[in-house]
C-alpha atoms as a PDB file:
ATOM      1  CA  UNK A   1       6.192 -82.204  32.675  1.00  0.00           C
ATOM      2  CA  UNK A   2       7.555 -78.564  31.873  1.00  0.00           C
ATOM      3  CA  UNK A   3       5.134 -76.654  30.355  1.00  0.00           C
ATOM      4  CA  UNK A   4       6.526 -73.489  28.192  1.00  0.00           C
ATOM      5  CA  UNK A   5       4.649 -70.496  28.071  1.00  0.00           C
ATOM      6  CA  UNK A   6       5.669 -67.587  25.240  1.00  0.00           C
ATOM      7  CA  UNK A   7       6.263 -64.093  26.304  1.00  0.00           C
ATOM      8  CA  UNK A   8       3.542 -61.696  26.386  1.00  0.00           C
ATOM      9  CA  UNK A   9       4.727 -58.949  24.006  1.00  0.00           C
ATOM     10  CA  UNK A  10       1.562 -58.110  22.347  1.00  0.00           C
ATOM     11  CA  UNK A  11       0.234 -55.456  24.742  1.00  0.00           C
ATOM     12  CA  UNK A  12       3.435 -53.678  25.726  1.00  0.00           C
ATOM     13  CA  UNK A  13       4.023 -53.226  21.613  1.00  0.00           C
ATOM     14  CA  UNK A  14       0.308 -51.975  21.103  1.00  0.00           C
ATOM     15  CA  UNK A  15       0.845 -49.548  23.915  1.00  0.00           C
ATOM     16  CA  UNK A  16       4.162 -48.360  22.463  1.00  0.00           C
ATOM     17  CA  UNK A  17       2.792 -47.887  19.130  1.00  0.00           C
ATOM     18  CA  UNK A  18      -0.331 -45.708  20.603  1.00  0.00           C
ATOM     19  CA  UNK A  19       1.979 -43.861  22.842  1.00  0.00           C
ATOM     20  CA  UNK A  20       4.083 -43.209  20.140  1.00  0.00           C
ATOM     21  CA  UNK A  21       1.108 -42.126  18.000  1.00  0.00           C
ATOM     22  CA  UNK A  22       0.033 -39.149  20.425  1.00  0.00           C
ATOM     23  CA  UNK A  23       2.572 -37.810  20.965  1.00  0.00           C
ATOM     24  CA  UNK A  24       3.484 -37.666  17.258  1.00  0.00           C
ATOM     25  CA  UNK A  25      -0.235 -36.112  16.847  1.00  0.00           C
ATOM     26  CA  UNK A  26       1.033 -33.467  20.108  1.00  0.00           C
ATOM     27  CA  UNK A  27       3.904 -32.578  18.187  1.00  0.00           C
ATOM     28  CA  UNK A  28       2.333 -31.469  15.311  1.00  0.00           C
ATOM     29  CA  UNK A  29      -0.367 -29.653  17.365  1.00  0.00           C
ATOM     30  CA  UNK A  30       2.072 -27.911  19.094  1.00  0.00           C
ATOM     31  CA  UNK A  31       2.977 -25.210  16.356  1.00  0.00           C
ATOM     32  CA  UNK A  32      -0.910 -24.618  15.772  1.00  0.00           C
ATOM     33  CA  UNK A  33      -1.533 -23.895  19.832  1.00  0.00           C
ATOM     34  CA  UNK A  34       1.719 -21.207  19.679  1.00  0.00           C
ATOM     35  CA  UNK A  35      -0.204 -19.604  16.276  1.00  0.00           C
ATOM     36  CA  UNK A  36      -3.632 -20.254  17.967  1.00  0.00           C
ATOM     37  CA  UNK A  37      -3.401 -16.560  19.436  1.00  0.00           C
ATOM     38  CA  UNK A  38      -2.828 -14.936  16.339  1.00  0.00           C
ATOM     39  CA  UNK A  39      -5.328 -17.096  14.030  1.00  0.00           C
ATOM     40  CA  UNK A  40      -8.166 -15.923  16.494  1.00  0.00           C
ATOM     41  CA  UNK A  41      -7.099 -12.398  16.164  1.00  0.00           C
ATOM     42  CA  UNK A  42      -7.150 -12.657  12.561  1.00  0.00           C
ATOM     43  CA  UNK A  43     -10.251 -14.280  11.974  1.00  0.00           C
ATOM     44  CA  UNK A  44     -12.143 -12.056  14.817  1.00  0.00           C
ATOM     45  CA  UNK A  45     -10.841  -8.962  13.292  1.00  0.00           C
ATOM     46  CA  UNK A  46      -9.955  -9.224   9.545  1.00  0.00           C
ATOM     47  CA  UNK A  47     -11.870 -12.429   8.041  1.00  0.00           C
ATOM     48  CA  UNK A  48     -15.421 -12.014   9.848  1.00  0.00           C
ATOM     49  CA  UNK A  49     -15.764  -8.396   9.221  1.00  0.00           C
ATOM     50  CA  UNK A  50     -14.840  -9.105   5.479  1.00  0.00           C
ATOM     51  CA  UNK A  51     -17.605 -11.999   5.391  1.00  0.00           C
ATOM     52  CA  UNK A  52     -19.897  -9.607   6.627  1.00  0.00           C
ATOM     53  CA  UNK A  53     -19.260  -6.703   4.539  1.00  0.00           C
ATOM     54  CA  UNK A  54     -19.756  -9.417   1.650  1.00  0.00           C
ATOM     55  CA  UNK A  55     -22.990 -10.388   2.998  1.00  0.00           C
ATOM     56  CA  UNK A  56     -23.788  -6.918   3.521  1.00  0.00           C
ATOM     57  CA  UNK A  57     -23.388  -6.300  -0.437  1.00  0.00           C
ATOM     58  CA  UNK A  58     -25.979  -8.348  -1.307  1.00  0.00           C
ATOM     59  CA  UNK A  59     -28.914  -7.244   0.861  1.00  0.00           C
ATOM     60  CA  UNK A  60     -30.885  -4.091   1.190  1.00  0.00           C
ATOM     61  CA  UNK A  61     -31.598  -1.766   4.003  1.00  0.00           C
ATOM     62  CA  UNK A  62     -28.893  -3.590   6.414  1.00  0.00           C
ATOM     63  CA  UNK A  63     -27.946  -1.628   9.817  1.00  0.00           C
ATOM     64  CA  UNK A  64     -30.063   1.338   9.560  1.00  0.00           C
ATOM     65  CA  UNK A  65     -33.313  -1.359   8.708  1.00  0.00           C
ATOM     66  CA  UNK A  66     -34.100  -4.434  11.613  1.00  0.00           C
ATOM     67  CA  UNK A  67     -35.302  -6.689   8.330  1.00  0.00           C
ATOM     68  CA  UNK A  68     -32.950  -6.182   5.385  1.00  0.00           C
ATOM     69  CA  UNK A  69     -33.912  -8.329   2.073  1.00  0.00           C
ATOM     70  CA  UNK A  70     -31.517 -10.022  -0.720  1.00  0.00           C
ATOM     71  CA  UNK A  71     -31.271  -7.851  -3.320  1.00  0.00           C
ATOM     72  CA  UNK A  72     -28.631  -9.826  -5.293  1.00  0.00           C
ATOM     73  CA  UNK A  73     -26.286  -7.802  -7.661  1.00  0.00           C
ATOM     74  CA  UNK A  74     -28.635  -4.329  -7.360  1.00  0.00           C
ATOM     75  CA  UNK A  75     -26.341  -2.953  -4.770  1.00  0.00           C
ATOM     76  CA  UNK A  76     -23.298  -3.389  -7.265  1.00  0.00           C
ATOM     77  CA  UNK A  77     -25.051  -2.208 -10.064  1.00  0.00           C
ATOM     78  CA  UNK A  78     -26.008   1.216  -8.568  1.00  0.00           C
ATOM     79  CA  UNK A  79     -22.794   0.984  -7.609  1.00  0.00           C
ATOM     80  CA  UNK A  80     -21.018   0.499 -10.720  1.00  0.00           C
ATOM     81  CA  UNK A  81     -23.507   3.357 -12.649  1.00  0.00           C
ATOM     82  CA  UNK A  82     -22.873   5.905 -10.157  1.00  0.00           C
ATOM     83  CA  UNK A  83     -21.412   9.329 -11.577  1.00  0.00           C
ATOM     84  CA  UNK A  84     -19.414   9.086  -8.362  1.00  0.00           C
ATOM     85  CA  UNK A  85     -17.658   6.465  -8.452  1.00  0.00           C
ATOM     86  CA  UNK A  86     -16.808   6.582 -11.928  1.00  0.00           C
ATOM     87  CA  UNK A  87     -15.469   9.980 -10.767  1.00  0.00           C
ATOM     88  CA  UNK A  88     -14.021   8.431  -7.902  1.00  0.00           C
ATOM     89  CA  UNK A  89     -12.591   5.346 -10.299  1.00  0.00           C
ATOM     90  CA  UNK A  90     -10.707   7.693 -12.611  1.00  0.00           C
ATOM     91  CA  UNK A  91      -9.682   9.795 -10.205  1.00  0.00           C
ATOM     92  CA  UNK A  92      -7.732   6.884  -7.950  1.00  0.00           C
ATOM     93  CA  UNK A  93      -6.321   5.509 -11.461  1.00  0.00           C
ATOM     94  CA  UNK A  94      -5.037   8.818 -11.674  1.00  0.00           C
ATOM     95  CA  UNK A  95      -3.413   9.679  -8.169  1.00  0.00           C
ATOM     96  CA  UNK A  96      -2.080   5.903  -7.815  1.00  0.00           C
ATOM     97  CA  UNK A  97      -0.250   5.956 -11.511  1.00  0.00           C
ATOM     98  CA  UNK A  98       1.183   9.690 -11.030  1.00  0.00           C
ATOM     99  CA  UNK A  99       2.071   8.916  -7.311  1.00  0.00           C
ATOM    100  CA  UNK A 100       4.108   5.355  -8.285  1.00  0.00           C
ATOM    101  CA  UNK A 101       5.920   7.233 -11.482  1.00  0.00           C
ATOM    102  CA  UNK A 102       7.017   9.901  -9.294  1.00  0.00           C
ATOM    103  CA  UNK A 103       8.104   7.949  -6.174  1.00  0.00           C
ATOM    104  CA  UNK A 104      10.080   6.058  -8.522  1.00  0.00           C
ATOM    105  CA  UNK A 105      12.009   8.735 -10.376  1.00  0.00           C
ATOM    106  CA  UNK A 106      12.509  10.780  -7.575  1.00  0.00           C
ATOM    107  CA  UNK A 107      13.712   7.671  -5.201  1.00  0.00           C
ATOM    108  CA  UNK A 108      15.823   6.483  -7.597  1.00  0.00           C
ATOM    109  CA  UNK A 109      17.238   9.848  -8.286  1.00  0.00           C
ATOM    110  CA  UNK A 110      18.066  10.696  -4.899  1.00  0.00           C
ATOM    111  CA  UNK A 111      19.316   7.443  -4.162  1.00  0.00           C
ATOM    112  CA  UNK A 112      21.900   7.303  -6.776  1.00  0.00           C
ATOM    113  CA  UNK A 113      23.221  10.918  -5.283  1.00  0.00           C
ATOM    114  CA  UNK A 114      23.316   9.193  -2.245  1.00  0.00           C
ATOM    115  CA  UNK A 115      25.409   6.652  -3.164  1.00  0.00           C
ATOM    116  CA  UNK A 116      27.902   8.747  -5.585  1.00  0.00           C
ATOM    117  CA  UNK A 117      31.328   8.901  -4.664  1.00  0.00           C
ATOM    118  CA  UNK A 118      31.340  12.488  -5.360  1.00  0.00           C
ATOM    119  CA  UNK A 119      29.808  13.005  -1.686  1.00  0.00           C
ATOM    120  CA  UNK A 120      31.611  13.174   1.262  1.00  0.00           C
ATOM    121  CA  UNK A 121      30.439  10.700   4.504  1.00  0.00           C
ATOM    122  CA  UNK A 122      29.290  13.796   6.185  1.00  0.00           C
ATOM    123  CA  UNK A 123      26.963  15.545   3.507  1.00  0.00           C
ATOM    124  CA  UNK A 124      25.427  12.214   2.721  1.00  0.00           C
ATOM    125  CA  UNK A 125      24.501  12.576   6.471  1.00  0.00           C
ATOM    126  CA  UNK A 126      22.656  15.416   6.056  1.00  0.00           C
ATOM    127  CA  UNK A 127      21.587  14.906   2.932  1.00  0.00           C
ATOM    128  CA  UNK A 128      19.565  11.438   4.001  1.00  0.00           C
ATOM    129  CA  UNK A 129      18.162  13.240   7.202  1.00  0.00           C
ATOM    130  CA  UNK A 130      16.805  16.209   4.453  1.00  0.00           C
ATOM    131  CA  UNK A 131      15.280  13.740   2.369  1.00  0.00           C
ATOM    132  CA  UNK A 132      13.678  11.222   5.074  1.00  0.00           C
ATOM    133  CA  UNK A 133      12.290  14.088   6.693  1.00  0.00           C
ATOM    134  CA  UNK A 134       8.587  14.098   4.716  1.00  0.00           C
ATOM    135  CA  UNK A 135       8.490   9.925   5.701  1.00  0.00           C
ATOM    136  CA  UNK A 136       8.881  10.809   9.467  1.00  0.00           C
ATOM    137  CA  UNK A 137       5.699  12.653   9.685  1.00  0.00           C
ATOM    138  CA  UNK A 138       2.363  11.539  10.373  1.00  0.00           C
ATOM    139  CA  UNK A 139      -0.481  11.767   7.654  1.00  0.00           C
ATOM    140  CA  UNK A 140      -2.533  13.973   9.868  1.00  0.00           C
ATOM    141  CA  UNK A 141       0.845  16.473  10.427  1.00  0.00           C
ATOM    142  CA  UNK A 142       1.375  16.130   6.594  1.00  0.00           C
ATOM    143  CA  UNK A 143      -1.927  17.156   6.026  1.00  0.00           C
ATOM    144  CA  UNK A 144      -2.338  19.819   8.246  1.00  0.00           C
ATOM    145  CA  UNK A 145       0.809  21.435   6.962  1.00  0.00           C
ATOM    146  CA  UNK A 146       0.395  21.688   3.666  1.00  0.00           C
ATOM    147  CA  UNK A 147      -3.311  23.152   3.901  1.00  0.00           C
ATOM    148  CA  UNK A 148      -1.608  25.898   5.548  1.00  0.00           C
ATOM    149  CA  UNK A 149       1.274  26.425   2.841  1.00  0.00           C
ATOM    150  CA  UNK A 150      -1.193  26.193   0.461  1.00  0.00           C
ATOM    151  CA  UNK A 151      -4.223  28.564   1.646  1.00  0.00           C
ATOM    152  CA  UNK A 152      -4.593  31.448  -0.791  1.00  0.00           C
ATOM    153  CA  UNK A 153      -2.843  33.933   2.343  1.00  0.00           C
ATOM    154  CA  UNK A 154       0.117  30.569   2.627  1.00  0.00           C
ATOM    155  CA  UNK A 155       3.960  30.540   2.090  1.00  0.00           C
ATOM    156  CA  UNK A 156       3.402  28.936  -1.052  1.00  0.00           C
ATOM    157  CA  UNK A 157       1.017  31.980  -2.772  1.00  0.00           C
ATOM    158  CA  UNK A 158       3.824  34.536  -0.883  1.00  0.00           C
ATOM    159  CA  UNK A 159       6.413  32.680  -2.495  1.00  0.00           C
ATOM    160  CA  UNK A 160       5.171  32.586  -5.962  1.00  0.00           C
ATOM    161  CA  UNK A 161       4.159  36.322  -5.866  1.00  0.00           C
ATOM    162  CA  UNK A 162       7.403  37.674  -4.947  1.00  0.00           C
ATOM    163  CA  UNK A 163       8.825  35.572  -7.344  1.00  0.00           C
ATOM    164  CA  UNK A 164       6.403  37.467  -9.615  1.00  0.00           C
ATOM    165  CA  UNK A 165       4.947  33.552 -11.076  1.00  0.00           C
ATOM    166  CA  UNK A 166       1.360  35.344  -9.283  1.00  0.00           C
ATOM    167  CA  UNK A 167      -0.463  38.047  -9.669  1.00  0.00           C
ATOM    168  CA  UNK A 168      -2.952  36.973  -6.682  1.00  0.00           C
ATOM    169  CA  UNK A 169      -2.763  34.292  -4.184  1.00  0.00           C
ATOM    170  CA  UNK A 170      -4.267  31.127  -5.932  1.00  0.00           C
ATOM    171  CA  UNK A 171      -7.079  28.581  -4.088  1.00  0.00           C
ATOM    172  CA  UNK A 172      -4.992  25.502  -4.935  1.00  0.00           C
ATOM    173  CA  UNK A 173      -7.504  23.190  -2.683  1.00  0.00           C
ATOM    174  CA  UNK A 174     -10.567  25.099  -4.032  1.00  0.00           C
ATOM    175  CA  UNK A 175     -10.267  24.863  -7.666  1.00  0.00           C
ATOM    176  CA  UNK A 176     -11.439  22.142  -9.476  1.00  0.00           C
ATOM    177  CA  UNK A 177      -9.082  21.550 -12.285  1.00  0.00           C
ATOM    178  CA  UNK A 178      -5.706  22.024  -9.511  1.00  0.00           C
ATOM    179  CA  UNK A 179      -6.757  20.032  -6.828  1.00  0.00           C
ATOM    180  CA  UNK A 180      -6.389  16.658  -7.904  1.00  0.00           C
ATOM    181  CA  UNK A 181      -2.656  17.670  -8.868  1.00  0.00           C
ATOM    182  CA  UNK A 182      -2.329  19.485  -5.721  1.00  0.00           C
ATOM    183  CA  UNK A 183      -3.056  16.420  -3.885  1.00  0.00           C
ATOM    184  CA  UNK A 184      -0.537  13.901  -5.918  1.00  0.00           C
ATOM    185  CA  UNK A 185       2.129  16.054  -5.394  1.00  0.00           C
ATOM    186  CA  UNK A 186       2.014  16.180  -1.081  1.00  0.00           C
ATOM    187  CA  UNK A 187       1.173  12.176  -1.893  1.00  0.00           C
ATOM    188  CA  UNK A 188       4.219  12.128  -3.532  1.00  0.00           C
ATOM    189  CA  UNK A 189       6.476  13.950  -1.454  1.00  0.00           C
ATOM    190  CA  UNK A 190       5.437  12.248   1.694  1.00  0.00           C
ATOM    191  CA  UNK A 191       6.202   8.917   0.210  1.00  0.00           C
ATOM    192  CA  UNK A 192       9.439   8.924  -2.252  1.00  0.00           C
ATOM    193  CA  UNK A 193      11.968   8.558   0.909  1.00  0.00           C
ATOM    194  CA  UNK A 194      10.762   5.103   1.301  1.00  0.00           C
ATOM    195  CA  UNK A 195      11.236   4.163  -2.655  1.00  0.00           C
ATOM    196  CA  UNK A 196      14.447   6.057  -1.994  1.00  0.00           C
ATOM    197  CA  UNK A 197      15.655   4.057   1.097  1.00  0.00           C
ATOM    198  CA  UNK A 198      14.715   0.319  -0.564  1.00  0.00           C
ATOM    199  CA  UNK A 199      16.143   1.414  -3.709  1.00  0.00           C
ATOM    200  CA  UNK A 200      19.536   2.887  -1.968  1.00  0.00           C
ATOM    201  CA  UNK A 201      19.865  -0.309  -0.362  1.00  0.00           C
ATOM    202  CA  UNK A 202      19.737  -2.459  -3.653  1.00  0.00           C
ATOM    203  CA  UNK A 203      22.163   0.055  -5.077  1.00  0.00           C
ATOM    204  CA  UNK A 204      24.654  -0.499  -2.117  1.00  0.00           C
ATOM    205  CA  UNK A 205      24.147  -4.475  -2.513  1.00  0.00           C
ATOM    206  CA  UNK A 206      25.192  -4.239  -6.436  1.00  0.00           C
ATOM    207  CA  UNK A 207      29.086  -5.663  -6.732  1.00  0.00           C
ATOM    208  CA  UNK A 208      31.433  -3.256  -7.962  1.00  0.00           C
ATOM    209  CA  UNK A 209      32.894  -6.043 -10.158  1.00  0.00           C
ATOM    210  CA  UNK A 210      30.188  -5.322 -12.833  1.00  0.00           C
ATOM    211  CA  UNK A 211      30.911  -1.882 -13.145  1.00  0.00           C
ATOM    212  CA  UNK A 212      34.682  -2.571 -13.701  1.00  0.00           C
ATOM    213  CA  UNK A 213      33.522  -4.987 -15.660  1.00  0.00           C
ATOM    214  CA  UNK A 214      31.595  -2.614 -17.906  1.00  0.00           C
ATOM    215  CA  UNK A 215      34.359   0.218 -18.016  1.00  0.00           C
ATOM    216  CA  UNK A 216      36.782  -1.882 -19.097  1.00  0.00           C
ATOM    217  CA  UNK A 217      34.576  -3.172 -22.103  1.00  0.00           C
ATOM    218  CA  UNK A 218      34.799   0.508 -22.855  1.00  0.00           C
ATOM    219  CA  UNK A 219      30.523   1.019 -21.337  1.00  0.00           C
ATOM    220  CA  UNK A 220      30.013   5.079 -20.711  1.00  0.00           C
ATOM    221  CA  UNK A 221      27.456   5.998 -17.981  1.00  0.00           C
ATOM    222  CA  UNK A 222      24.445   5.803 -19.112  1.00  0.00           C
ATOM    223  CA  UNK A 223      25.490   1.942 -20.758  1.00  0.00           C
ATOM    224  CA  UNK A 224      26.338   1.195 -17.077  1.00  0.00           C
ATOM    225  CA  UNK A 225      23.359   2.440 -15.942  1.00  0.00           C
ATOM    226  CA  UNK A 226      20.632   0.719 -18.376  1.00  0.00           C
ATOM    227  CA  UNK A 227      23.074  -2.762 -18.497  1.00  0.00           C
ATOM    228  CA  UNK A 228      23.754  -2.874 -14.887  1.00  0.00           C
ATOM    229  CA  UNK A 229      22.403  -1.012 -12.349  1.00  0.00           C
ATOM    230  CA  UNK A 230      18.534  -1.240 -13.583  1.00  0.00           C
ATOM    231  CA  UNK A 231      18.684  -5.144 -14.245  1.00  0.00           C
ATOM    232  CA  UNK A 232      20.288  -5.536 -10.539  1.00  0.00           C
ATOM    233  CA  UNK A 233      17.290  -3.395  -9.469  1.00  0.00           C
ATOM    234  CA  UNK A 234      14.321  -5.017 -11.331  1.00  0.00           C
ATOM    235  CA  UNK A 235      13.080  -6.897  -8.222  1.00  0.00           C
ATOM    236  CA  UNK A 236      13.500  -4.335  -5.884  1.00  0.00           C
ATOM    237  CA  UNK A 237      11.270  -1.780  -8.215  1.00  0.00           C
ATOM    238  CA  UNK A 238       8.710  -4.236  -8.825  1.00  0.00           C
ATOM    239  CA  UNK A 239       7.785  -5.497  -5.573  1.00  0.00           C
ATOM    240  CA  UNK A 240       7.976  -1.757  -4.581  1.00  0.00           C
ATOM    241  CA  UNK A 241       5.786  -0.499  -7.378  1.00  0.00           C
ATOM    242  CA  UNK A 242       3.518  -3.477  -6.521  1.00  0.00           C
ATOM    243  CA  UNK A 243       3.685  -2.134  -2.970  1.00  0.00           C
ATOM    244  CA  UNK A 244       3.464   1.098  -3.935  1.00  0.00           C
ATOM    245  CA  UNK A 245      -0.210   0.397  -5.602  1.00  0.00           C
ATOM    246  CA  UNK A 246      -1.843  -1.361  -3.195  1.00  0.00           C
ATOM    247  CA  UNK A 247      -0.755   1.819  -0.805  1.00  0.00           C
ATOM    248  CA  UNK A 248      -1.797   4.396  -2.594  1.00  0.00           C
ATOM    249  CA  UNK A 249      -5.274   2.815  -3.791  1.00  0.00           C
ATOM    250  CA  UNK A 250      -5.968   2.654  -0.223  1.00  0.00           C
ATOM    251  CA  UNK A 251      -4.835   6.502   0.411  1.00  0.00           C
ATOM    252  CA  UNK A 252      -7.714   7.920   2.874  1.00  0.00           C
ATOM    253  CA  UNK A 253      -6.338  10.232   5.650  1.00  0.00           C
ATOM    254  CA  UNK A 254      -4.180  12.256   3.422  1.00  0.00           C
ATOM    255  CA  UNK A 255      -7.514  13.288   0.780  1.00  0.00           C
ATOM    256  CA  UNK A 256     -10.107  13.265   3.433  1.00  0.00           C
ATOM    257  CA  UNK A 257      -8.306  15.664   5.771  1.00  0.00           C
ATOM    258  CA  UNK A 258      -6.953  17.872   3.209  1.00  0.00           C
ATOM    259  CA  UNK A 259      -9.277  18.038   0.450  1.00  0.00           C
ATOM    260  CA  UNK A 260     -12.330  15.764   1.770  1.00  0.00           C
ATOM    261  CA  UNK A 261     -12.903  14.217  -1.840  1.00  0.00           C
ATOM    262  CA  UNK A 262     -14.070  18.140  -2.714  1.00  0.00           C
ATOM    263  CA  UNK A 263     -14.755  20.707  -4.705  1.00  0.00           C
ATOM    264  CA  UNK A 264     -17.371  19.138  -6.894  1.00  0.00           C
ATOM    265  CA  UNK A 265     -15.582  15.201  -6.564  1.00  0.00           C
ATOM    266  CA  UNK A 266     -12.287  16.503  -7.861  1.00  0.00           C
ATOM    267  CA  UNK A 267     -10.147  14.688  -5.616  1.00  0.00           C
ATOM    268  CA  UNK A 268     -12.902  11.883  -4.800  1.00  0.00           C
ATOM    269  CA  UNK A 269     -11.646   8.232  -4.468  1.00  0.00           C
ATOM    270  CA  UNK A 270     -12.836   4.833  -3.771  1.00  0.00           C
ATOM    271  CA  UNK A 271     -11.801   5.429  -0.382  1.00  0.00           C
ATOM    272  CA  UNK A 272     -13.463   8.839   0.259  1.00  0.00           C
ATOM    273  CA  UNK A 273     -16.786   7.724  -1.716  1.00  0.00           C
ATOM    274  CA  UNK A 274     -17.047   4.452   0.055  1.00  0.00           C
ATOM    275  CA  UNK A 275     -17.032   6.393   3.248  1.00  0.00           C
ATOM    276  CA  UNK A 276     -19.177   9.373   2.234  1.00  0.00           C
ATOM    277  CA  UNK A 277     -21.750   6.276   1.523  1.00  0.00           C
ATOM    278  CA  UNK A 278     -21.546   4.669   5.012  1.00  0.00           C
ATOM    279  CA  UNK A 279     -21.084   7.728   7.154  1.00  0.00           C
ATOM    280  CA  UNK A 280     -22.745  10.581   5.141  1.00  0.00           C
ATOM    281  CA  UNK A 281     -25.716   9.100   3.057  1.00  0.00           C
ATOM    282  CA  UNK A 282     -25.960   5.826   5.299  1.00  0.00           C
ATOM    283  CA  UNK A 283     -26.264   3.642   2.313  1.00  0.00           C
ATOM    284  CA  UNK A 284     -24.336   0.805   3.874  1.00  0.00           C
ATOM    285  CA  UNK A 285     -25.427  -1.690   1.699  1.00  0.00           C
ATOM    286  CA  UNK A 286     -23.890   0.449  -1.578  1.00  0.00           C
ATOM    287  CA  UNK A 287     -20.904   1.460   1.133  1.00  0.00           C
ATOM    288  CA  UNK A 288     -20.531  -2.507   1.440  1.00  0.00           C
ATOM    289  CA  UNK A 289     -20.703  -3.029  -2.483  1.00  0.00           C
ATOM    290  CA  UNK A 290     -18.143  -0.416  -3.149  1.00  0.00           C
ATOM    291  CA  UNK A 291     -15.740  -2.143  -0.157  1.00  0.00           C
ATOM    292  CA  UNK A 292     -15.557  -5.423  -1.946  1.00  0.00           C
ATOM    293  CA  UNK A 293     -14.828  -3.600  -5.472  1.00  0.00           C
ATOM    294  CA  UNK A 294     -12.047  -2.097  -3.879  1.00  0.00           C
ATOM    295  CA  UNK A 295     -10.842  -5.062  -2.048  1.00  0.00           C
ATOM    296  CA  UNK A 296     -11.247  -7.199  -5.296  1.00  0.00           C
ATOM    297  CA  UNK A 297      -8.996  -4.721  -6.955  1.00  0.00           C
ATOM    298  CA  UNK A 298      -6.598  -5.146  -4.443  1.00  0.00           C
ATOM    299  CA  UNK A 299      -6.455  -8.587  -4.157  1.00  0.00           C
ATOM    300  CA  UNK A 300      -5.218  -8.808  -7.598  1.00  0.00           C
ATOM    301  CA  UNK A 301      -2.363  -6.523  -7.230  1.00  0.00           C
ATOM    302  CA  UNK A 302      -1.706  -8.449  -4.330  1.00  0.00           C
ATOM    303  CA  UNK A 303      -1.760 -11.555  -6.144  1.00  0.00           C
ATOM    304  CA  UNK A 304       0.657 -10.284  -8.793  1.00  0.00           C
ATOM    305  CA  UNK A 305       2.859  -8.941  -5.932  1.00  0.00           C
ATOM    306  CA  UNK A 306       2.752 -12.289  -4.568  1.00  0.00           C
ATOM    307  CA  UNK A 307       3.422 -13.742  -7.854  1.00  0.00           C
ATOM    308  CA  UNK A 308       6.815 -11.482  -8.609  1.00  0.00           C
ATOM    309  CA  UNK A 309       8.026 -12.563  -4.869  1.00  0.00           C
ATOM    310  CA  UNK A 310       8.113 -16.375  -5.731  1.00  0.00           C
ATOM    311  CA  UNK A 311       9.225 -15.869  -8.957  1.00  0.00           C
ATOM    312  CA  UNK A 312      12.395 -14.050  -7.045  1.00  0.00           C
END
C-alpha cells in the first residue's frame, strides 16, 4: 500500500515571509543610517545646547555657582523689566524695520536698472560688480571700514566740510541721537545687493507676454508696474522680507564691533545685551532668559516664513 505524503511548504513560506520582512525593515533603515551623520551633528550642536540654555532660564546662579536653584519665571521677569532690554527691544524693532524697508527699495530699484533695456550688456557688467561690491565683504571688513570713514578726522566729515554741509567734523558713532541711524544705514548698504540679486532674478523670470499684454490694453508704466511686475514678485519679496527679519534680528558682529551697543545703549540690541549679560556682568541665568526671548521671537517669523513657502 502507497502511502502519500503532502509537500512540506509551510517552513520555506514562513522563511520567505520573514526574509522578506527584514529586509523591507533594512530598506527603510537605510535612508536614516545615510542622515545618521548629520542628525548627531544637529542634536550635539544645535538641539542640546538649546535644551540647556532653556534649563538654564529657569534656575539661579548656574555656571559661575556649583549648586544653582529653580527660580521659575524670576529670571524672565528681571528680564522683561530691565531698562535695557526695553532699550535693547525698541532699538532692534527699529534697526530690523528700517533695514528690511530699505533693502527693499533700494534692491528693487537697482534691480529694475539692471534689467532696463536702456543699458548696454557691458555697463550692466559693471554696474552689477559696483553694486555687489558691499555683499562681498566680510562683517568684520565692513565694520572696520566704516569706523574709519566715519571718525570725526574720516573721509566722510572731509567730505561734508568741503562740501560746506559741516562746520566741524561730527562724532557720528559717539552721539547718542545719530548712532542708531548711523548704524542702519552701513546695515543697509552691506545687505541690499542680496535683495537686489533675488529680486533681479524674479524680474528676469517674468514673461514678456504680460507686458505686451498690458501695452496693448493701452497700461502706461507705472500700470505695468503695480499690475504686473509687483504681483509676479509677491513671493519673492515675502520670503525675502521674512528672511530679511530673522537676519537682521540676529545682527551681532556688525553693532558690537562698530558701535558695541554704546554710547549710553543707543545702538543696544537683543543680541549685544544678551551678550553683555553672559560675558560682561556674568548673569548667565538672565543671559539664558534673554536667549530664549529672542529665539521665541524668531521662531515665529520663522514659522510665518515657513508658512508663505507652502502656501507657494
Amino acid at each position: 500500500m502507497t502511502s502519500m505524503t503532502a509537500p512540506k511548504t509551510a517552513a520555506p513560506v514562513e522563511k520567505t515571509t520573514a526574509g522578506r520582512s527584514r529586509s523591507g525593515w533594512v530598506r527603510r533603515l537605510v535612508p536614516y543610517g545615510y542622515l545618521s551623520p548629520t542628525i548627531v551633528l544637529v542634536v550635539v550642536l544645535m538641539v542640546v545646547p538649546i535644551v540647556m540654555v532653556i534649563s538654564y532660564s529657569f534656575r539661579d546662579n548656574v555656571i559661575v555657582q556649583e549648586n544653582s536653584v529653580f527660580a521659575g519665571f524670576a529670571n524672565y521677569t528681571q528680564v522683561l523689566t530691565d531698562p535695557d532690554f526695553l532699550t535693547a527691544l525698541k532699538n532692534t524693532a527699529i534697526f530690523i524695520v528700517v533695514s528690511m524697508v530699505a533693502h527693499l527699495l533700494l534692491g528693487l530699484g537697482f534691480a529694475m536698472m539692471l534689467n532696463s533695456r536702456l543699458l548696454g550688456g557691458v555697463t550692466k557688467a559693471i554696474f552689477r560688480i559696483v553694486y555687489i561690491l558691499p555683499w562681498l565683504f566680510t562683517i568684520a571688513v565692513i565694520a572696520v571700514i566704516w569706523r574709519l570713514l566715519l571718525d570725526p578726522a574720516g573721509v566722510v566729515n572731509y567730505v561734508l566740510h568741503s562740501l560746506g554741509l559741516i562746520q566741524q567734523g561730527v562724532d557720528w558713532l559717539g552721539d547718542p541721537g545719530k548712532a542708531l541711524w548711523v548704524v542702519t544705514f552701513v546695515n543697509i548698504w552691506s545687505g541690499y545687493p542680496f535683495f537686489m540679486i533675488s529680486l533681479l532674478a524674479g524680474l528676469q523670470g517674468i514673461p514678456g507676454e504680460l507686458y505686451e499684454a498690458a501695452s496693448v490694453d493701452g497700461a502706461n508704466p507705472w500700470q505695468r508696474f503695480r499690475n504686473v511686475t509687483l504681483p509676479q514678485l509677491r513671493p519673492v519679496i515675502v520670503s525675502m522680507a521674512v528672511l530679511d527679519l530673522i537676519w537682521t534680528s540676529q545682527q551681532f558682529a556688525l553693532i558690537w564691533m562698530m558701535t558695541g551697543g554704546g554710547p549710553l545703549h543707543a545702538t543696544e540690541m537683543l543680541s549685544t545685551y544678551t551678550y553683555k549679560q553672559a560675558f560682561s556682568e556674568y548673569e548667565f541665568s538672565t543671559a539664558s532668559a534673554a536667549a530664549v526671548i529672542v529665539l521665541l521671537l524668531t521662531m515665529i517669523l520663522a514659522f510665518f516664513y515657513v508658512r508663505q513657502q507652502k502656501e507657494r
